[in-house]
PDB file of N, CA and C in Angstrom:
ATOM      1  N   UNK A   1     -11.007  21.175  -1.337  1.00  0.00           N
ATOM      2  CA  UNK A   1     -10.377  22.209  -0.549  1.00  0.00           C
ATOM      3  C   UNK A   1     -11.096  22.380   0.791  1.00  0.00           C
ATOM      4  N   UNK A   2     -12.333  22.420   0.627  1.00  0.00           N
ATOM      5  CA  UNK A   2     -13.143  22.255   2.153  1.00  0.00           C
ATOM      6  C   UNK A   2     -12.198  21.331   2.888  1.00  0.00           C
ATOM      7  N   UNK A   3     -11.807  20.456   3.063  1.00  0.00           N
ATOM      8  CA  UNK A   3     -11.065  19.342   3.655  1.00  0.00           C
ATOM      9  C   UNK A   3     -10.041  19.665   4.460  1.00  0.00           C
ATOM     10  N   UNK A   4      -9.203  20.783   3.453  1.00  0.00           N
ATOM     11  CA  UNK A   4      -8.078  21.233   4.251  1.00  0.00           C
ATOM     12  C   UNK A   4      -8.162  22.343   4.671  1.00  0.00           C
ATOM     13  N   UNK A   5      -9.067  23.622   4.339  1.00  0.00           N
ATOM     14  CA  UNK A   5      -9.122  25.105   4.523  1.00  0.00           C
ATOM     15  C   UNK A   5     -10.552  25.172   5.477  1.00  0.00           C
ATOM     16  N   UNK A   6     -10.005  25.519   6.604  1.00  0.00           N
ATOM     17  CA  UNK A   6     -10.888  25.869   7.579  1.00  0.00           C
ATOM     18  C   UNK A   6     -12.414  26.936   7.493  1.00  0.00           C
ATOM     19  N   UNK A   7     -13.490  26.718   7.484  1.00  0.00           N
ATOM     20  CA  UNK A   7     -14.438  27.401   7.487  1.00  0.00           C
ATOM     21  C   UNK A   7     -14.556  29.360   8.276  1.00  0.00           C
ATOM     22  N   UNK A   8     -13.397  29.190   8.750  1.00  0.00           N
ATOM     23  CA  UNK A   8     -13.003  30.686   9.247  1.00  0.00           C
ATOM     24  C   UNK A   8     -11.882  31.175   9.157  1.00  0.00           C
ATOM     25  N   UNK A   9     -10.677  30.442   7.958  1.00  0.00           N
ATOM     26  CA  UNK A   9      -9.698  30.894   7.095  1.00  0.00           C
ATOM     27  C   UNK A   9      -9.422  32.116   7.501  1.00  0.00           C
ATOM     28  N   UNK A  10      -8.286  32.722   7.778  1.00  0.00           N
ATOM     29  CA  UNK A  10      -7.821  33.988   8.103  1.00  0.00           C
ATOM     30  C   UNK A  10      -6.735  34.436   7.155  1.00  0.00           C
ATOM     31  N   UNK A  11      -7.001  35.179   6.376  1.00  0.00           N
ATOM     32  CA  UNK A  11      -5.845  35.657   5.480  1.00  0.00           C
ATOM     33  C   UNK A  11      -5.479  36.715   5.969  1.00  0.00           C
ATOM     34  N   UNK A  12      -4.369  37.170   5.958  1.00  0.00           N
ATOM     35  CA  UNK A  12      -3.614  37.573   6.752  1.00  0.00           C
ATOM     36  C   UNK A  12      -3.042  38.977   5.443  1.00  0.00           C
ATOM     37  N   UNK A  13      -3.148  38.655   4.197  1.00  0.00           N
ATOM     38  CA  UNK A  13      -2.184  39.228   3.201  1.00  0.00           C
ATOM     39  C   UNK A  13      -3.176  39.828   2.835  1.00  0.00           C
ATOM     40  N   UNK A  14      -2.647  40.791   1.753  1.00  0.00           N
ATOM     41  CA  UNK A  14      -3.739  41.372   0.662  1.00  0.00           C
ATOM     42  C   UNK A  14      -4.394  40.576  -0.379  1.00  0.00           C
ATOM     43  N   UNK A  15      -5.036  40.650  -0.987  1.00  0.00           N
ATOM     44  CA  UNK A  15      -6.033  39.433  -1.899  1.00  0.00           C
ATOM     45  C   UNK A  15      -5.077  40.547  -3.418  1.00  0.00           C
ATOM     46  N   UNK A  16      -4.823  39.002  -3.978  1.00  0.00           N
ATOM     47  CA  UNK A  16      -4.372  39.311  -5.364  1.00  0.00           C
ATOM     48  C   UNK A  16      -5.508  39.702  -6.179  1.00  0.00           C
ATOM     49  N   UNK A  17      -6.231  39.009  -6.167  1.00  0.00           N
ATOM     50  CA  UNK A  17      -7.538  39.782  -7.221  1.00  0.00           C
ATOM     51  C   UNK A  17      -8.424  40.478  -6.271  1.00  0.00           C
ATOM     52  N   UNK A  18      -8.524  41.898  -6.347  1.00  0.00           N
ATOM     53  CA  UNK A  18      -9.967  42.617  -5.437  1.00  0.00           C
ATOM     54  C   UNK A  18     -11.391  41.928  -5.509  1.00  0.00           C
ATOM     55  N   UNK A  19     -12.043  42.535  -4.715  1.00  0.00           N
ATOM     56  CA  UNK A  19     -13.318  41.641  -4.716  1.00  0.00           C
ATOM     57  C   UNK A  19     -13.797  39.900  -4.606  1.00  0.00           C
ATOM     58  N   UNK A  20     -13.269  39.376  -4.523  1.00  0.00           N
ATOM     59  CA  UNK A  20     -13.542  38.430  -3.428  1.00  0.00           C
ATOM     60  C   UNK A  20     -13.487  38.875  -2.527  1.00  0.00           C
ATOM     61  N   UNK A  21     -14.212  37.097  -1.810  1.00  0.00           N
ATOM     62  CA  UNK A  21     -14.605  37.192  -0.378  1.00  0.00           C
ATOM     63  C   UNK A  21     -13.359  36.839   0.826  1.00  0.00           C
ATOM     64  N   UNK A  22     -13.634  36.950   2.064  1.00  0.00           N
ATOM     65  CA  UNK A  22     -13.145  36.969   2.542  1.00  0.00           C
ATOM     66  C   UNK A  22     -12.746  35.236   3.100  1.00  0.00           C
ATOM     67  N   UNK A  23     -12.156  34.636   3.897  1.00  0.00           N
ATOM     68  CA  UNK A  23     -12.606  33.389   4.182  1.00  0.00           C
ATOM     69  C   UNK A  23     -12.521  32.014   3.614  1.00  0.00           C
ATOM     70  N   UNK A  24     -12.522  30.547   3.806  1.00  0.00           N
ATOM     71  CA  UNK A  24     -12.222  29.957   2.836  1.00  0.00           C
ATOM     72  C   UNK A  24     -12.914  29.854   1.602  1.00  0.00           C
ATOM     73  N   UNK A  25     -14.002  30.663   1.450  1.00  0.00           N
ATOM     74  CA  UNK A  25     -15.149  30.756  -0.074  1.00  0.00           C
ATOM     75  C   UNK A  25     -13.587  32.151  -0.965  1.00  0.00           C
ATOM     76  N   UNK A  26     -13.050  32.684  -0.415  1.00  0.00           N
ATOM     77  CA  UNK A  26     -12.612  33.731  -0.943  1.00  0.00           C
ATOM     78  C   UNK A  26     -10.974  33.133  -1.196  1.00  0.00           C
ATOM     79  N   UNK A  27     -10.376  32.548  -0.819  1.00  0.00           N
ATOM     80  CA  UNK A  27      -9.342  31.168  -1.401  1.00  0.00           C
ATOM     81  C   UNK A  27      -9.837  30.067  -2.892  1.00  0.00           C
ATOM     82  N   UNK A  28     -10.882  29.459  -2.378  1.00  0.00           N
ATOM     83  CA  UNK A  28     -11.543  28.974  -3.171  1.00  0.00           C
ATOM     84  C   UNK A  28     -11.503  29.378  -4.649  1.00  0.00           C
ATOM     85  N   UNK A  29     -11.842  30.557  -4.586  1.00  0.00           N
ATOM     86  CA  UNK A  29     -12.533  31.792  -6.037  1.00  0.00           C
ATOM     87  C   UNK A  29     -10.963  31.749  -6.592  1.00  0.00           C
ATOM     88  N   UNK A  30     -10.191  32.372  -5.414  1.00  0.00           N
ATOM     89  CA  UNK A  30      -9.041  32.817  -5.895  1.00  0.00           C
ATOM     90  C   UNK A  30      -8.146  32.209  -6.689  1.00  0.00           C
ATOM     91  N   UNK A  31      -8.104  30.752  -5.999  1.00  0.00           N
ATOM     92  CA  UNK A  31      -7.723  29.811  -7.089  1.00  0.00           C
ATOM     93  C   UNK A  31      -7.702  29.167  -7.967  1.00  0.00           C
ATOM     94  N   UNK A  32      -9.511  28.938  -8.116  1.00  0.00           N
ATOM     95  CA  UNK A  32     -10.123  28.550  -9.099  1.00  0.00           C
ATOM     96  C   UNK A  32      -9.704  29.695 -10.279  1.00  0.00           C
ATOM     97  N   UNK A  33      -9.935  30.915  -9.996  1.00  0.00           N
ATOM     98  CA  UNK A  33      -9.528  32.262 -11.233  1.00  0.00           C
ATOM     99  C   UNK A  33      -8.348  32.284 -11.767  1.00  0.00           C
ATOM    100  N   UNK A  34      -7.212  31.506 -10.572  1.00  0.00           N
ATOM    101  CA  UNK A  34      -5.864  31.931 -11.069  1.00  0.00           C
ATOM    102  C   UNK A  34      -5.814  30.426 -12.365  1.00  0.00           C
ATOM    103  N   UNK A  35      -5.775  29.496 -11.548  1.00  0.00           N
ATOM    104  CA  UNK A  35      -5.795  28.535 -12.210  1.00  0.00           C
ATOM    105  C   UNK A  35      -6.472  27.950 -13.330  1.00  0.00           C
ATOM    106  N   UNK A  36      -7.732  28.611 -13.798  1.00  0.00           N
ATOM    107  CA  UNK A  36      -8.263  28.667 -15.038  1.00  0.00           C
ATOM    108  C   UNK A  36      -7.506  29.245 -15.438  1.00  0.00           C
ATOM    109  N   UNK A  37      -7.467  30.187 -15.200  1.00  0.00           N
ATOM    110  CA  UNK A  37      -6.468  31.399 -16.636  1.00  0.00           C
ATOM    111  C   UNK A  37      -5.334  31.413 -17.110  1.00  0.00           C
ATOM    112  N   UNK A  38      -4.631  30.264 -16.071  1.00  0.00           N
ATOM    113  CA  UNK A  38      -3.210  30.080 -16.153  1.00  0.00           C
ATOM    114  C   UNK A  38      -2.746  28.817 -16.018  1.00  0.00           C
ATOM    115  N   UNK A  39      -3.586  27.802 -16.630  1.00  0.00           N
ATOM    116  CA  UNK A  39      -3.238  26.454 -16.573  1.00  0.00           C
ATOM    117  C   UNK A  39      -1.662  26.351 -16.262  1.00  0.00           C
ATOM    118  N   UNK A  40      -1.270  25.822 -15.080  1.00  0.00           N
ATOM    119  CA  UNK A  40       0.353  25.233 -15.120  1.00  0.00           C
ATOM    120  C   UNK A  40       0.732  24.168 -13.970  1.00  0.00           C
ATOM    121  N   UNK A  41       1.608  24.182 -13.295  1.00  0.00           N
ATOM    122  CA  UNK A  41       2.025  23.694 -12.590  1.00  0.00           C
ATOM    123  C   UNK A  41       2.776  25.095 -11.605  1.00  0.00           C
ATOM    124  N   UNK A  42       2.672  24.551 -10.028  1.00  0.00           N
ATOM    125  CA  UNK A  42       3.154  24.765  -8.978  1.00  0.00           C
ATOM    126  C   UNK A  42       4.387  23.949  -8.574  1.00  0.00           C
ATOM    127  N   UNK A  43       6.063  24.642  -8.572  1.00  0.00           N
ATOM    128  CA  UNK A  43       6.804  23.859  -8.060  1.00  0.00           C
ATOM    129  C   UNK A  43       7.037  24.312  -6.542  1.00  0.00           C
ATOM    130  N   UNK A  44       7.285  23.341  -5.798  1.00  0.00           N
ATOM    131  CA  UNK A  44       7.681  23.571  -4.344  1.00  0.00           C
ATOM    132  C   UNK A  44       9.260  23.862  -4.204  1.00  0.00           C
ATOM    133  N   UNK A  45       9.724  24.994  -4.215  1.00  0.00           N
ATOM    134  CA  UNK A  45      11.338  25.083  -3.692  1.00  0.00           C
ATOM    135  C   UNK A  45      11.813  24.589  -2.517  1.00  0.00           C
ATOM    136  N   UNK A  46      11.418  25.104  -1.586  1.00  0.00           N
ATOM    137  CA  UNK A  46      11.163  24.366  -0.364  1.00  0.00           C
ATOM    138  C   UNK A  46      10.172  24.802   0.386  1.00  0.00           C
ATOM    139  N   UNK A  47       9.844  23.572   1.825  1.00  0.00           N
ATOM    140  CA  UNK A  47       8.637  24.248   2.675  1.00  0.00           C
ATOM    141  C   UNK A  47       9.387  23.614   3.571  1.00  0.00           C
ATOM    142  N   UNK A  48       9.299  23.802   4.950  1.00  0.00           N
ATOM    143  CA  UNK A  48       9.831  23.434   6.378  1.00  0.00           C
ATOM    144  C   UNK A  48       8.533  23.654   7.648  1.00  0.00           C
ATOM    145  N   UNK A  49       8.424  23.200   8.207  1.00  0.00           N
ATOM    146  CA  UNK A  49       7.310  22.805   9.390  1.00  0.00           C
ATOM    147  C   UNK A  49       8.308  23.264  10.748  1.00  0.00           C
ATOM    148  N   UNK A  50       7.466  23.939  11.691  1.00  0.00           N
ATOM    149  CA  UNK A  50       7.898  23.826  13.068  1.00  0.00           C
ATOM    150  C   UNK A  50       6.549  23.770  13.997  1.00  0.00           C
ATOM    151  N   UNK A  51       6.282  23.395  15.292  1.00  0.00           N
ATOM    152  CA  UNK A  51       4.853  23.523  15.731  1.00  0.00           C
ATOM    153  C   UNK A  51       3.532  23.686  14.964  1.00  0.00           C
ATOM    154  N   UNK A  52       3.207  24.440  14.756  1.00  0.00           N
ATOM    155  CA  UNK A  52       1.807  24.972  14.230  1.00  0.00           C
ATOM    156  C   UNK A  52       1.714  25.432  12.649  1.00  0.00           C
ATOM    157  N   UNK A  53       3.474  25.711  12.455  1.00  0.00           N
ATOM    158  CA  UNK A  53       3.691  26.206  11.382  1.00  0.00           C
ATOM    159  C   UNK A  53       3.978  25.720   9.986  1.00  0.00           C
ATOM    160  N   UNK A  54       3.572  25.814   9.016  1.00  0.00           N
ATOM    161  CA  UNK A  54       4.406  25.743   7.785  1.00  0.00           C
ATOM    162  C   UNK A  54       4.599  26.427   6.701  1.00  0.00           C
ATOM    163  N   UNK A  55       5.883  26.787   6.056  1.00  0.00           N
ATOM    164  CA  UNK A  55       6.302  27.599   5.253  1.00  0.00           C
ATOM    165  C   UNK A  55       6.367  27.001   3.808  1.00  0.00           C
ATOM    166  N   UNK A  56       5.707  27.400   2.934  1.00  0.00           N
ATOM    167  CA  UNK A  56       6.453  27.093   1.465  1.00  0.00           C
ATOM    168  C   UNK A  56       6.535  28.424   0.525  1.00  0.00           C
ATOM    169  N   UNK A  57       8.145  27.552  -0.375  1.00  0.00           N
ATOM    170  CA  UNK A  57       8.536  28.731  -1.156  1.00  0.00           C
ATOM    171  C   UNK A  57       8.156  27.967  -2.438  1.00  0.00           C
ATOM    172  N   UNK A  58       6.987  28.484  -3.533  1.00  0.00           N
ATOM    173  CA  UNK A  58       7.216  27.975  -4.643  1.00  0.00           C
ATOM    174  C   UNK A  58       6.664  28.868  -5.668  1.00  0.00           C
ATOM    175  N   UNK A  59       6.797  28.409  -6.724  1.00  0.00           N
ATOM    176  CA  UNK A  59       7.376  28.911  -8.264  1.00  0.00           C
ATOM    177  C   UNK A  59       5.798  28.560  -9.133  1.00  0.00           C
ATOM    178  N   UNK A  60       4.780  29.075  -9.325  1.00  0.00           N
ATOM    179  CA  UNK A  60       3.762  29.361  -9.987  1.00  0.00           C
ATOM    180  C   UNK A  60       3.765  29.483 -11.528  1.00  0.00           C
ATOM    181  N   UNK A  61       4.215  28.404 -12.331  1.00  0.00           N
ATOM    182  CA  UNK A  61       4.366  28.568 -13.527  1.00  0.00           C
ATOM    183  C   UNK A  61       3.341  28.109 -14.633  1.00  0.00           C
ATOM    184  N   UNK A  62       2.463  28.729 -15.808  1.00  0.00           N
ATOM    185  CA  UNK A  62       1.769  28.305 -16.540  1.00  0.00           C
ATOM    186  C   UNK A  62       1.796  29.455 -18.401  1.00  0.00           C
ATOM    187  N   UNK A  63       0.240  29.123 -18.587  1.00  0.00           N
ATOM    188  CA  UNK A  63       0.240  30.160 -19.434  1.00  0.00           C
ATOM    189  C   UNK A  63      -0.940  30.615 -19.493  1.00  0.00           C
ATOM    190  N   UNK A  64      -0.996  32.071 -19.712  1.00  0.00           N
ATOM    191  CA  UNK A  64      -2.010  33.163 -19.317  1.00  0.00           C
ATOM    192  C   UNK A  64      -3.058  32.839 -20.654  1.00  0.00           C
ATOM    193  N   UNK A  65      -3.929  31.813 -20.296  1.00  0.00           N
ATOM    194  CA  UNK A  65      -4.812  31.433 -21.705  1.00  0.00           C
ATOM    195  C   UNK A  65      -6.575  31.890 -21.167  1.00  0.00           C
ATOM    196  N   UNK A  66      -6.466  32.464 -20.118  1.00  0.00           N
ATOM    197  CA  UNK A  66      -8.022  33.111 -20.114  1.00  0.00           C
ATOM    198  C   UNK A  66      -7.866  34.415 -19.332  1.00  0.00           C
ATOM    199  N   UNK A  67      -9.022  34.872 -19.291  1.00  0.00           N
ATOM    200  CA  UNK A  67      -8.908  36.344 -18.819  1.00  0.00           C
ATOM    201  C   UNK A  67      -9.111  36.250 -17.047  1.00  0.00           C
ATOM    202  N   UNK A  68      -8.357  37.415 -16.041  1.00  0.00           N
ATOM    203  CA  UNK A  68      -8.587  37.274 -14.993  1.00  0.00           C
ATOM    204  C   UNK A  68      -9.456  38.667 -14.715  1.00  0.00           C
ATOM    205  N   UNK A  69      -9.457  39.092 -13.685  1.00  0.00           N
ATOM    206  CA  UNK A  69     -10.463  40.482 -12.862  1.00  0.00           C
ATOM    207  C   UNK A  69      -9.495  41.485 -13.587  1.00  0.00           C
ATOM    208  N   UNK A  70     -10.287  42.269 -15.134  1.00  0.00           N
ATOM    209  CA  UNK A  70      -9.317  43.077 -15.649  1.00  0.00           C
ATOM    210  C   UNK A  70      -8.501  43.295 -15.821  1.00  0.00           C
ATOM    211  N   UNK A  71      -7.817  41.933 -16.524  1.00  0.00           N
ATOM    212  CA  UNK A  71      -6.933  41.830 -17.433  1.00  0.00           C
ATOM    213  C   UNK A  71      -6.925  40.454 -18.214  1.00  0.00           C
ATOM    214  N   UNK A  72      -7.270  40.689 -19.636  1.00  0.00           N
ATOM    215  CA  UNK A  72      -7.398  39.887 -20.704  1.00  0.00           C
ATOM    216  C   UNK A  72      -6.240  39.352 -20.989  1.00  0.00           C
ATOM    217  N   UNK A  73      -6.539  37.496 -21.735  1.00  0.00           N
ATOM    218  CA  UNK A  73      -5.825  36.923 -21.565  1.00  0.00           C
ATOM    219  C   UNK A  73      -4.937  37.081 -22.826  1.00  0.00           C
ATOM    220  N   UNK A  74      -3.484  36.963 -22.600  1.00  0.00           N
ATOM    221  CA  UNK A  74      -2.170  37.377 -23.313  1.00  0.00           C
ATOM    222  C   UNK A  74      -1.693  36.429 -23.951  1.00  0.00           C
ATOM    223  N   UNK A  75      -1.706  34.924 -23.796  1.00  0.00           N
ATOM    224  CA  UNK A  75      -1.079  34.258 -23.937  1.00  0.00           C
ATOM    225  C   UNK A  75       0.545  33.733 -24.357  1.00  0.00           C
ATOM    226  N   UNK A  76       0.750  34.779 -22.761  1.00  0.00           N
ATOM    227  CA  UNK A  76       2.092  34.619 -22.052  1.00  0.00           C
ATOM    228  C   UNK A  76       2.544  33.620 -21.782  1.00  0.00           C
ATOM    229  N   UNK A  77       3.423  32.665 -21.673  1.00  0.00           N
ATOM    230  CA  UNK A  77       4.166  31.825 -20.238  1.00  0.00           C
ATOM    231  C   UNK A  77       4.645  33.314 -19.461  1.00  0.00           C
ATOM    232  N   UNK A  78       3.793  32.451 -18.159  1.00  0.00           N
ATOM    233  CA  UNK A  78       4.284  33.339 -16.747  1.00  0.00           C
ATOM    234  C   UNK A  78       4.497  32.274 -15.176  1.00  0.00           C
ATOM    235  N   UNK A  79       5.255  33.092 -14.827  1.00  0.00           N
ATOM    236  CA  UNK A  79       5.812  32.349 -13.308  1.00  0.00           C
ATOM    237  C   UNK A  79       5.870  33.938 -12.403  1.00  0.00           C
ATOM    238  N   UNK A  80       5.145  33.318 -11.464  1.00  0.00           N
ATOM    239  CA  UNK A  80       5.374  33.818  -9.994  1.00  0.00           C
ATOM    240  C   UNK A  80       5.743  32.970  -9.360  1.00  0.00           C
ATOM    241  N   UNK A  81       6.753  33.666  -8.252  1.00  0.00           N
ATOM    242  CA  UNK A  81       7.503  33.459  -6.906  1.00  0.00           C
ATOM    243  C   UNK A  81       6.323  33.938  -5.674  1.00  0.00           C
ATOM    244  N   UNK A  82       6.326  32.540  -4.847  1.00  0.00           N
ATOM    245  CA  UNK A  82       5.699  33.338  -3.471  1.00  0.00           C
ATOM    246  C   UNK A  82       6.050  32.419  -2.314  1.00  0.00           C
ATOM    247  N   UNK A  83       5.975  33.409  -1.310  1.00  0.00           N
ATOM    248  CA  UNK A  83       6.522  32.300  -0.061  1.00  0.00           C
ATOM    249  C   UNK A  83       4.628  32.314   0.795  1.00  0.00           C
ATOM    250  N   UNK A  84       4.949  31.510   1.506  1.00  0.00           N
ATOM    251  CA  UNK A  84       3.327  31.601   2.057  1.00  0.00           C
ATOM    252  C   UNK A  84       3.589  30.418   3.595  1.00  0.00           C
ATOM    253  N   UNK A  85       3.269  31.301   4.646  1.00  0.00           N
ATOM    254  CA  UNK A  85       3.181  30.627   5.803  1.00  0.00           C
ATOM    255  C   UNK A  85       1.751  30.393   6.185  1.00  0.00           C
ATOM    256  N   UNK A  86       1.498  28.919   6.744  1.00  0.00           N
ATOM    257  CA  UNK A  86       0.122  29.064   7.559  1.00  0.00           C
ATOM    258  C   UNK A  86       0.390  28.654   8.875  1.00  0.00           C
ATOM    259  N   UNK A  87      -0.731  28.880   9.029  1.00  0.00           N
ATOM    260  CA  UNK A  87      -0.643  28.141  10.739  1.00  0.00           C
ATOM    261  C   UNK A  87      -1.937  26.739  10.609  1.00  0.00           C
ATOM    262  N   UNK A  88      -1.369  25.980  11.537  1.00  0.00           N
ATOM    263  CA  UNK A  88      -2.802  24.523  11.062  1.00  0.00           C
ATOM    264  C   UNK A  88      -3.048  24.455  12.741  1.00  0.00           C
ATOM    265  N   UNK A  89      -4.423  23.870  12.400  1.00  0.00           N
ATOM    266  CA  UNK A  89      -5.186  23.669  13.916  1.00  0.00           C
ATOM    267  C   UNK A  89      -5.938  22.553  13.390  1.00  0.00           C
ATOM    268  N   UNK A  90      -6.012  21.375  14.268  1.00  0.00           N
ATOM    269  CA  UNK A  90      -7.202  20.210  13.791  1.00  0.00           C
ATOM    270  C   UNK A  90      -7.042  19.451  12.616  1.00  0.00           C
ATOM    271  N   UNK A  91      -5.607  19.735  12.022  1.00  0.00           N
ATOM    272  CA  UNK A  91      -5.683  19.183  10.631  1.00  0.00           C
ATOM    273  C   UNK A  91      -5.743  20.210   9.451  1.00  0.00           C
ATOM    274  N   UNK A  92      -5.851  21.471   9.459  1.00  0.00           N
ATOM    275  CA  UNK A  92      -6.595  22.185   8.554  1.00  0.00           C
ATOM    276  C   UNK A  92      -6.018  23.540   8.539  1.00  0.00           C
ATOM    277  N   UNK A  93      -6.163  24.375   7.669  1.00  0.00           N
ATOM    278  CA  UNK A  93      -5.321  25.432   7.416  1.00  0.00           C
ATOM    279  C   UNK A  93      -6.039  26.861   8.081  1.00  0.00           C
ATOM    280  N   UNK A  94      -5.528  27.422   9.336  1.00  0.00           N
ATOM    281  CA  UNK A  94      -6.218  28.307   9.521  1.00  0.00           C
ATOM    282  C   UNK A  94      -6.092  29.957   9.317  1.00  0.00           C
ATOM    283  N   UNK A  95      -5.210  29.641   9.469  1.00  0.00           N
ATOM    284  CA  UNK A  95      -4.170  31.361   9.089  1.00  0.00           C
ATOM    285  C   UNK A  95      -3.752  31.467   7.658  1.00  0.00           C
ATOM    286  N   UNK A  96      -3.556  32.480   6.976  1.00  0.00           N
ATOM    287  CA  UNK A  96      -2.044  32.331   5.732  1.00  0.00           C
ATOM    288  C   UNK A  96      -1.486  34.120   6.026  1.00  0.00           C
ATOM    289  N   UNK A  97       0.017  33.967   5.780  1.00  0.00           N
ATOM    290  CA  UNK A  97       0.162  34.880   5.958  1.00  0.00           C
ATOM    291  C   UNK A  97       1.404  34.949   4.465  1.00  0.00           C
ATOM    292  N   UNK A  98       1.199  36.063   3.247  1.00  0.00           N
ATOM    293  CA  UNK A  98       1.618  35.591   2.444  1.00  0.00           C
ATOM    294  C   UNK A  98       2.807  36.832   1.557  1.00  0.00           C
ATOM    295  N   UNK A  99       3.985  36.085   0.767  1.00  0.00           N
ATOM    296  CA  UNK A  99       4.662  37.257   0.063  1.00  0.00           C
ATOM    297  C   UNK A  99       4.613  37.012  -1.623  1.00  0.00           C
ATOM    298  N   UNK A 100       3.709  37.712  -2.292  1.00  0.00           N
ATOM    299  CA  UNK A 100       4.382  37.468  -3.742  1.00  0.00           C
ATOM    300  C   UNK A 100       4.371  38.764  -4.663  1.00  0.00           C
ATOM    301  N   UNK A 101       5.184  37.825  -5.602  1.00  0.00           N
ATOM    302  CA  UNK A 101       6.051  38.812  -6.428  1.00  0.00           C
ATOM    303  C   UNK A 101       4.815  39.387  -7.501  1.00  0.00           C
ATOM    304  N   UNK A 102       3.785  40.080  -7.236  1.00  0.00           N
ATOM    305  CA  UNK A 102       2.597  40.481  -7.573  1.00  0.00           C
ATOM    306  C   UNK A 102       2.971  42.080  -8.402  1.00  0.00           C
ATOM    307  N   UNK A 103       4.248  42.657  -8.205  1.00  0.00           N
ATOM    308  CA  UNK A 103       4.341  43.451  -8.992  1.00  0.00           C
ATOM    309  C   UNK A 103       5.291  43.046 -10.981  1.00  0.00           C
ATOM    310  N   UNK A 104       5.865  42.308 -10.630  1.00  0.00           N
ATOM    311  CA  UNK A 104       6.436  41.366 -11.444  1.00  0.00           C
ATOM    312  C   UNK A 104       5.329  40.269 -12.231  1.00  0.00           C
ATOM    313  N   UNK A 105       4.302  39.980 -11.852  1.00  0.00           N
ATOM    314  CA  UNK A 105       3.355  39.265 -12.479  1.00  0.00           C
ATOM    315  C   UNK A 105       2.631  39.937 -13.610  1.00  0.00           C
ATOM    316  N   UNK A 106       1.862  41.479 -12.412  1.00  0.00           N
ATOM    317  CA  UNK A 106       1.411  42.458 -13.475  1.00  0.00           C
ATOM    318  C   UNK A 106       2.529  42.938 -14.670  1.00  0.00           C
ATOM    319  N   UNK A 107       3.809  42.917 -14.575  1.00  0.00           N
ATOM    320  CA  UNK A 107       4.576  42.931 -15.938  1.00  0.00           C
ATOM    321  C   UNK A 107       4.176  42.325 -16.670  1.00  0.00           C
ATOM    322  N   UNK A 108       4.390  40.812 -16.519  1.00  0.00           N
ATOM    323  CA  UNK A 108       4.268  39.254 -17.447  1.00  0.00           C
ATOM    324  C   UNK A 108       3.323  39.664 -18.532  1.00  0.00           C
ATOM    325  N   UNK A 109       1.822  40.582 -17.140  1.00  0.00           N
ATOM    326  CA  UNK A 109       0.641  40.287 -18.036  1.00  0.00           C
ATOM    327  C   UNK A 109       0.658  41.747 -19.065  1.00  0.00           C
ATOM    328  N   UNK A 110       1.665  42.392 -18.443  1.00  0.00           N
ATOM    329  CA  UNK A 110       1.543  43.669 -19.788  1.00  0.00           C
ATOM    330  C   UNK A 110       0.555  45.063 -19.051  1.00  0.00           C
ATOM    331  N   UNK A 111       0.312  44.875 -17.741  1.00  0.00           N
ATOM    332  CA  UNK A 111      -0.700  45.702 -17.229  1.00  0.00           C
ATOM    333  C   UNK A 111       0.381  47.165 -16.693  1.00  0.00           C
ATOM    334  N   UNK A 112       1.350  46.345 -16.053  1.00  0.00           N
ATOM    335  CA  UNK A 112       2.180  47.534 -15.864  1.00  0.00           C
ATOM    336  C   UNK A 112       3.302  47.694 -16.528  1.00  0.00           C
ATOM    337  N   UNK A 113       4.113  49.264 -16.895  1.00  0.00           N
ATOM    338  CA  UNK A 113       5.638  49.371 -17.141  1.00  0.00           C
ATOM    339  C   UNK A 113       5.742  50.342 -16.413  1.00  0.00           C
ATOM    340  N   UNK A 114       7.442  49.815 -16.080  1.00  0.00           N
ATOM    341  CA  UNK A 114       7.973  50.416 -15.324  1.00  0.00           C
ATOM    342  C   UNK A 114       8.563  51.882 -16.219  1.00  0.00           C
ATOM    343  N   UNK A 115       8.893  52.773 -15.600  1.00  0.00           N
ATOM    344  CA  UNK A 115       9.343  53.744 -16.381  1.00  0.00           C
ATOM    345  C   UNK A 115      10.934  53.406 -17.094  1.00  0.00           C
ATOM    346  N   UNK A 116      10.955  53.833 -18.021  1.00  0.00           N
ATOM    347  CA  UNK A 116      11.846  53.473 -19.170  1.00  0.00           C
ATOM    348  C   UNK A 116      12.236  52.226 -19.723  1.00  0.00           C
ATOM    349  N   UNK A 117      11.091  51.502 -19.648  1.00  0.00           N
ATOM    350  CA  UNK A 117      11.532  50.103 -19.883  1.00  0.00           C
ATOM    351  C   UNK A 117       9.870  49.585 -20.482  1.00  0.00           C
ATOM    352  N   UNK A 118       9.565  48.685 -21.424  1.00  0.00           N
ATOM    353  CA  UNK A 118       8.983  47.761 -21.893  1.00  0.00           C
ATOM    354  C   UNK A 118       8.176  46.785 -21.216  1.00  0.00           C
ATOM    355  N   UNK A 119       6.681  46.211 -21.198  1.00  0.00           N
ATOM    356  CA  UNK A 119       7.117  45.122 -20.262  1.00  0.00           C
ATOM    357  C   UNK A 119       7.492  44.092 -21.112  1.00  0.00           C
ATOM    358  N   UNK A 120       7.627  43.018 -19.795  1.00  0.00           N
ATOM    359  CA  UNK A 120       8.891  42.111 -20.296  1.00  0.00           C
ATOM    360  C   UNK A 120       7.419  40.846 -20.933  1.00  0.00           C
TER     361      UNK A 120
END
C-alpha cells in the first residue's frame, strides 16, 4: 500500500472506526481491521476517471469472523455499498473523499436498531 497511498494521504471523510490515525498509517490500520474481521471480496460496480480524478462504486462483501473497535464478531455475511473518489498526483493516491452505507453495516453487525424493527 505504501506504493500507491501517498505519505500525506488526505482523507477527506469521517474514519469508520474512531481512533486511528490520520494519514496513510491511518488507511493502512483501517483496512487491515476491516479486512481481518471480514474476510471477503470487494466487487467494483463501476469506477470512471477524468483528469486527476477517480471514482469507484463498489460492494464490500464478506463474513464478520473477528472482532472490530467494539463490536464482537457475529458471524454474519455482510456487504457494504460505498462510492469513494480520489484525487492522484505522481502516480499515487492523495485525497479520498468518501460515501458509505455505514449506518446499514452497523445493522448487519447487530449494534444498531432502528425503532420498531429488528436488526436485520
Amino acid at each position: 500500500m505504501d506504493k500507491l497511498v501517498a505519505q500525506d494521504y488526505m482523507d477527506h471523510s469521517p474514519p469508520i472506526f474512531p481512533g486511528l490515525p490520520t494519514g496513510r498509517e491511518g488507511v493502512k490500520q483501517a483496512f487491515r481491521l476491516f479486512w481481518d474481521a471480514t474476510p471477503g471480496t470487494p466487487d467494483i460496480e463501476f469506477q470512471v476517471a477524468g483528469g486527476d480524478k477517480v471514482v469507484t462504486r463498489f460492494i464490500a462483501s464478506g463474513v464478520h469472523t473477528g472482532d472490530l473497535p467494539g463490536i464482537p464478531a457475529t458471524g454474519k455475511a455482510i456487504s457494504v455499498t460505498a462510492t469513494v473518489a480520489h484525487r492522484i498526483a505522481n502516480g499515487m493516491l492523495v485525497e479520498k473523499w468518501s460515501d458509505k452505507d455505514a449506518l446499514g453495516l452497523l445493522q448487519k453487525f447487530g449494534v444498531i436498531t432502528l425503532p420498531g424493527g429488528a436488526p436485520e
